[in-house]
Protein backbone atom coordinates (compact mmCIF):
# COMPACT_ATOMS: atom_id res chain seq x y z
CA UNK A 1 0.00 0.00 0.00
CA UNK A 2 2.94 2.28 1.17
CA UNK A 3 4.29 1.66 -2.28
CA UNK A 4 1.00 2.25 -4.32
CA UNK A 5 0.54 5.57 -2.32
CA UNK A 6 4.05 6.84 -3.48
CA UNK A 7 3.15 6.07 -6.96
CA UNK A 8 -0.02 7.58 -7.02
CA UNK A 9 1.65 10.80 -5.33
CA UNK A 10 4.46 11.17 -8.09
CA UNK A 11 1.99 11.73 -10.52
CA UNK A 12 -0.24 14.26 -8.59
CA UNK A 13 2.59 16.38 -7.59
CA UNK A 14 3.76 16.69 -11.51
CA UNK A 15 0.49 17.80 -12.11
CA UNK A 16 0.29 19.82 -9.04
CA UNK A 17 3.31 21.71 -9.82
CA UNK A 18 1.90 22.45 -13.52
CA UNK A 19 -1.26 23.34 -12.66
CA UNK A 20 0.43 25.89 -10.61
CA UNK A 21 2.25 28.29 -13.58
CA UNK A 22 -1.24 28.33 -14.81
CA UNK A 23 -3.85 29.05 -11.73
CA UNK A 24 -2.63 33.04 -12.26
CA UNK A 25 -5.81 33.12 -14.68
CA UNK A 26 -8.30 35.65 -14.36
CA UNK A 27 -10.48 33.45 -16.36
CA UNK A 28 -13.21 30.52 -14.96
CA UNK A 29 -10.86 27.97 -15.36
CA UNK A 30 -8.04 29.80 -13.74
CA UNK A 31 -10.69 30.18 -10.30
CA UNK A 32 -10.72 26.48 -10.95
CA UNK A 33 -7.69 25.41 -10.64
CA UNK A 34 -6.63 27.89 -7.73
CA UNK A 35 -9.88 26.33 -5.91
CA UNK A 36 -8.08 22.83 -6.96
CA UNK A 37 -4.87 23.75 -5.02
CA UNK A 38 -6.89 25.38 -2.24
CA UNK A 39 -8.14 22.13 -1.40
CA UNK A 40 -4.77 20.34 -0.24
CA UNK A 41 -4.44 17.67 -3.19
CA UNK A 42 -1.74 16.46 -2.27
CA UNK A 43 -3.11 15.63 1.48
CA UNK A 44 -6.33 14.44 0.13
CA UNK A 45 -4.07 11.54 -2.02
CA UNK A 46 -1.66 10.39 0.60
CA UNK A 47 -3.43 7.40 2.02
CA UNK A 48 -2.67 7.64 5.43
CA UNK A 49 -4.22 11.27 6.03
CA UNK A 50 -7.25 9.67 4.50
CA UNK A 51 -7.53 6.72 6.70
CA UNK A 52 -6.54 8.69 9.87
CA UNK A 53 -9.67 11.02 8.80
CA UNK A 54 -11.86 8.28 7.85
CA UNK A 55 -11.51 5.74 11.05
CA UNK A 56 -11.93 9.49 13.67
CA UNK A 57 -15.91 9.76 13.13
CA UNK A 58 -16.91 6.36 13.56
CA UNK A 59 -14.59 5.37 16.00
CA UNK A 60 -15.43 8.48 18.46
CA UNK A 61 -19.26 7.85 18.30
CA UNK A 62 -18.13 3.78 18.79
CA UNK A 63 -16.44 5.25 21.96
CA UNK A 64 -19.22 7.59 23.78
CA UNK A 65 -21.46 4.37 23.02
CA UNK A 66 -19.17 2.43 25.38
CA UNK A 67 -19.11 4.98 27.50
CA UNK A 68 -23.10 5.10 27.58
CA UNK A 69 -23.07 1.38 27.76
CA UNK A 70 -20.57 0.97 30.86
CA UNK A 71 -22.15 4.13 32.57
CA UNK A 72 -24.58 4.90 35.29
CA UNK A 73 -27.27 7.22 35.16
CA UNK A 74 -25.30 10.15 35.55
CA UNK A 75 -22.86 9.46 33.20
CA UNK A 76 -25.55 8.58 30.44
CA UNK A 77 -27.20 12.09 31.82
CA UNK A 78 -23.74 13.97 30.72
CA UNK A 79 -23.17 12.00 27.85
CA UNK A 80 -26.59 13.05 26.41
CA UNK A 81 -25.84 17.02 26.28
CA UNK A 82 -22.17 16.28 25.29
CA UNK A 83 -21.60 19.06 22.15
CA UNK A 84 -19.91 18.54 18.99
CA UNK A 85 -17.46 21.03 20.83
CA UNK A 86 -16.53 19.09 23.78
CA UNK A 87 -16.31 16.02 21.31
CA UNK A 88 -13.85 17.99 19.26
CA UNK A 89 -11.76 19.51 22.37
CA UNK A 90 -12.38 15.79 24.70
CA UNK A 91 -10.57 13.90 21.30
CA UNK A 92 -8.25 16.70 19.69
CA UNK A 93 -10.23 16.20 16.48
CA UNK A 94 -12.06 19.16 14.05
CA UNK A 95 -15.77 20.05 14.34
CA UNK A 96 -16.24 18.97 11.07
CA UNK A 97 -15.29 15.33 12.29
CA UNK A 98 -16.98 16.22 15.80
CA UNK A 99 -20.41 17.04 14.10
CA UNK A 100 -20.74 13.20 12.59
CA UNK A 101 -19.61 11.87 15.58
CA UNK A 102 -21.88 13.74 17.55
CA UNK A 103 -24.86 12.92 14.84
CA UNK A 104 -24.44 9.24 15.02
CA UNK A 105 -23.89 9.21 18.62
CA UNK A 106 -27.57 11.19 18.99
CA UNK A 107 -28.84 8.44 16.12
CA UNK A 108 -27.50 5.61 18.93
CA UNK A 109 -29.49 7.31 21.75
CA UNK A 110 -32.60 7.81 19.90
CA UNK A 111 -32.25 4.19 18.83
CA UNK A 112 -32.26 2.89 22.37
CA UNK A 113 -35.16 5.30 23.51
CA UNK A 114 -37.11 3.93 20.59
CA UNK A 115 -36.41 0.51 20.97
CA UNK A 116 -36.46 0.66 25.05
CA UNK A 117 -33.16 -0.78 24.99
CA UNK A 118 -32.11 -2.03 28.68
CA UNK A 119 -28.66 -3.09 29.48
CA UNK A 120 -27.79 -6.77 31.70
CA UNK A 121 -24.36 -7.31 31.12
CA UNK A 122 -21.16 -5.65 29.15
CA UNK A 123 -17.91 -7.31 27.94
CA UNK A 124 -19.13 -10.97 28.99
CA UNK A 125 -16.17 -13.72 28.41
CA UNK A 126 -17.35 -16.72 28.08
CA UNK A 127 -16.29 -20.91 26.62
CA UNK A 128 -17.98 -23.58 24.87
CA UNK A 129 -17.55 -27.06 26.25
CA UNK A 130 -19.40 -28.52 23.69
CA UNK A 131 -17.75 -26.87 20.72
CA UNK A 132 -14.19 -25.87 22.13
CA UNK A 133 -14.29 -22.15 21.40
CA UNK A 134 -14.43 -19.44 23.41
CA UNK A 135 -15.14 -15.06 22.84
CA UNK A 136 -16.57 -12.03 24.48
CA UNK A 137 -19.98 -10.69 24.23
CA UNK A 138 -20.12 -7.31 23.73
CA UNK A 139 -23.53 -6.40 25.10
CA UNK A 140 -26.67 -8.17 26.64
CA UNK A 141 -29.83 -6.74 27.07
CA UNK A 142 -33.24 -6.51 25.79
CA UNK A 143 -34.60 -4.63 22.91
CA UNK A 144 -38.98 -4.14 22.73
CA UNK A 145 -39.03 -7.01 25.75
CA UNK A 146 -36.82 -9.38 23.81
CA UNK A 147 -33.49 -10.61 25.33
CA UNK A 148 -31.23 -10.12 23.06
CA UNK A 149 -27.22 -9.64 21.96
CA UNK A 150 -26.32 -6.68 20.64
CA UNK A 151 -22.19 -5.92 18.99
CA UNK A 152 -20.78 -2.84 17.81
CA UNK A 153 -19.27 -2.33 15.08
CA UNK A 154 -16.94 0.85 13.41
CA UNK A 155 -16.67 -0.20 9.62
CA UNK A 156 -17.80 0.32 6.27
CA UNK A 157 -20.51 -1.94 6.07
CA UNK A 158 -22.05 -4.64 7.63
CA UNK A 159 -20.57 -8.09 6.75
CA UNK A 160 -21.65 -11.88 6.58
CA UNK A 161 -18.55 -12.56 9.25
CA UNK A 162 -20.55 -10.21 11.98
CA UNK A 163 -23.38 -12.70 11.67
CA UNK A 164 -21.35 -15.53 12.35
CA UNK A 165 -19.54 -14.04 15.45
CA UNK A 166 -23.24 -13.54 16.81
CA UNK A 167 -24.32 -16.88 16.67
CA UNK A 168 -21.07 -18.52 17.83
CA UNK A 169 -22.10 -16.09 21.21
CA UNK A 170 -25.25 -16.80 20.89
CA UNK A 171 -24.37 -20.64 20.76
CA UNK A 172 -22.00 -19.95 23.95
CA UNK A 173 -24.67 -18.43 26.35
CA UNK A 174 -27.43 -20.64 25.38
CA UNK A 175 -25.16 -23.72 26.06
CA UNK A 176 -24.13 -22.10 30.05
CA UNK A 177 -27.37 -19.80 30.94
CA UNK A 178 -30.56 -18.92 30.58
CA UNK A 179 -32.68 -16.81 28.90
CA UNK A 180 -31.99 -17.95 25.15
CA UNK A 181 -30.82 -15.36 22.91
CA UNK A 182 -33.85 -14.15 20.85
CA UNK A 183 -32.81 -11.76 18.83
CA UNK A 184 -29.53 -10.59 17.48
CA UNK A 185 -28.38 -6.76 16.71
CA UNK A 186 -25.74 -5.50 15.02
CA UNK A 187 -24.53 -1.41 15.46
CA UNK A 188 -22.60 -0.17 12.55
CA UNK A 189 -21.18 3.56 12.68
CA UNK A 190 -19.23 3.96 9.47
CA UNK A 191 -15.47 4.87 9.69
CA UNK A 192 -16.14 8.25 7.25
CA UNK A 193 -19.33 9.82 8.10
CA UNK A 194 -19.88 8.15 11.70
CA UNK A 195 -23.32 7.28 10.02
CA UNK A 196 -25.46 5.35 12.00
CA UNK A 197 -26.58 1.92 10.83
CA UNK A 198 -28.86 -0.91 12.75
CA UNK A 199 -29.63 -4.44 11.64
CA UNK A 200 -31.24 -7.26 13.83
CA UNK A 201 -32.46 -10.92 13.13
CA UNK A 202 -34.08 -13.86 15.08
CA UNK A 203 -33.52 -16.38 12.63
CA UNK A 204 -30.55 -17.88 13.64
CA UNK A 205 -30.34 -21.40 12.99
CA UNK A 206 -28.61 -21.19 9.53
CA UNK A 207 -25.99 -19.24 11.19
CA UNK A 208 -25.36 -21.22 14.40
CA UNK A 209 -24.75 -24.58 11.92
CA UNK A 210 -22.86 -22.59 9.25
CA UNK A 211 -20.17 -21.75 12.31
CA UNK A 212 -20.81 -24.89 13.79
CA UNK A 213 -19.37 -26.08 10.39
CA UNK A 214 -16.98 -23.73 10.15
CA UNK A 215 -15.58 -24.81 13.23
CA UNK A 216 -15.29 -28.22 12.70
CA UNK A 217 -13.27 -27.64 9.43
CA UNK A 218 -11.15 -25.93 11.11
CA UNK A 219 -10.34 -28.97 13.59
CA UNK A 220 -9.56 -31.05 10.11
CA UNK A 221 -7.05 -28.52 8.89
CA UNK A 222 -5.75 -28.58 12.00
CA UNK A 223 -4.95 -32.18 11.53
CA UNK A 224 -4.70 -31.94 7.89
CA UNK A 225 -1.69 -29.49 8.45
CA UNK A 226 0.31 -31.97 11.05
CA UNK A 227 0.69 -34.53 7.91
CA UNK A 228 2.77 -32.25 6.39
């Protein structure tokens, strides 16, 4: 990647560097091109400004959930009038980035009011006897009266993997405790716009045998592997 960046940024400097002898135009395209170079080009293609930009959003509203999650009343009181400004000053971060955060955090808490989202349990480690595995659950609660477990997620997009990582959990507490998971939801906030994103599902026994599955060809590799 480090590589592919330089490459890219070889280019875009030539051009940069051209395009400056001509943005001394008093014509449309001259405005253009000095609006161009106003715009830090050369910033905006070096991969790792980008991806330090693009993880801040998400990963700040991910945060003030766990905070909201792990808090007690008073906490959750503060953290519901918390201002793009503190966000910006409390992380060292622009407003510009501050503002999403701050909009998908207030997206989160209107969720849970909506959805009468109550907390049980946080950061839950569990094991499987039965299938030798073991992982964390994020979050228990219920969600409209339904017990439920809930993971949060600061990516892109939602992906087929999250689904199995809930029912493995799901197949860990139902195997050690009761209730049985009814539902499962998944929180997204996207790395680049912090944009809030919910998805749930109660049918779960396609994915509790496609990672029971998964997991037992994974034992065979396992032995495949020492034959070599």
């Amino acid at each position: 990647m480090y590589w592919a960046n330089n490459v890219a940024k070889e280019v875009l400097e030539e051009a940069h560097d051209l395009l400056k002898n001509h943005a001394q135009l008093t014509t449309t395209k001259g405005r253009a091109l000095r609006d161009y170079l106003r715009s830090n080009p050369m910033q905006r293609a070096d991969y790792k400004n980008v991806s330090a930009k693009a993880c801040s959003a998400g990963s700040i509203a991910h945060d003030l959930v766990e905070l909201w999650v792990h808090g007690n009343k008073t906490i959750r009181s503060n953290l519901a009038r918390t201002t793009p400004r503190m966000i910006a000053v409390n992380n060292k971060t622009t407003m510009e980035i501050a503002k999403l955060a701050h909009r998908a955090f207030q997206a989160f808490l209107e969720w849970a009011k909506l959805n009468k989202f109550d907390l049980w349990e946080t950061e839950v480690p569990m094991v499987s006897d039965e299938h030798n595995f073991g992982g964390t659950l994020d979050c228990l609660g219920t969600v409209k009266g339904k017990f439920c477990l809930l993971d949060w997620k600061t990516s892109k997009a939602l992906y087929a993997d999250y689904l199995l990582q809930l029912a493995a959990y799901t197949l860990i507490w139902n195997e050690n405790y009761d209730p049985p998971i009814e539902e499962v939801h998944l929180v997204r906030f996207d790395k680049l716009t912090g944009e809030f994103e919910h998805f749930h599902t109660d049918d779960l026994e396609d994915l509790k045998d496609a990672f029971i599955r998964m997991r037992e060809l994974y034992t065979i590799m396992q032995q495949v592997e020492k034959r070599i």
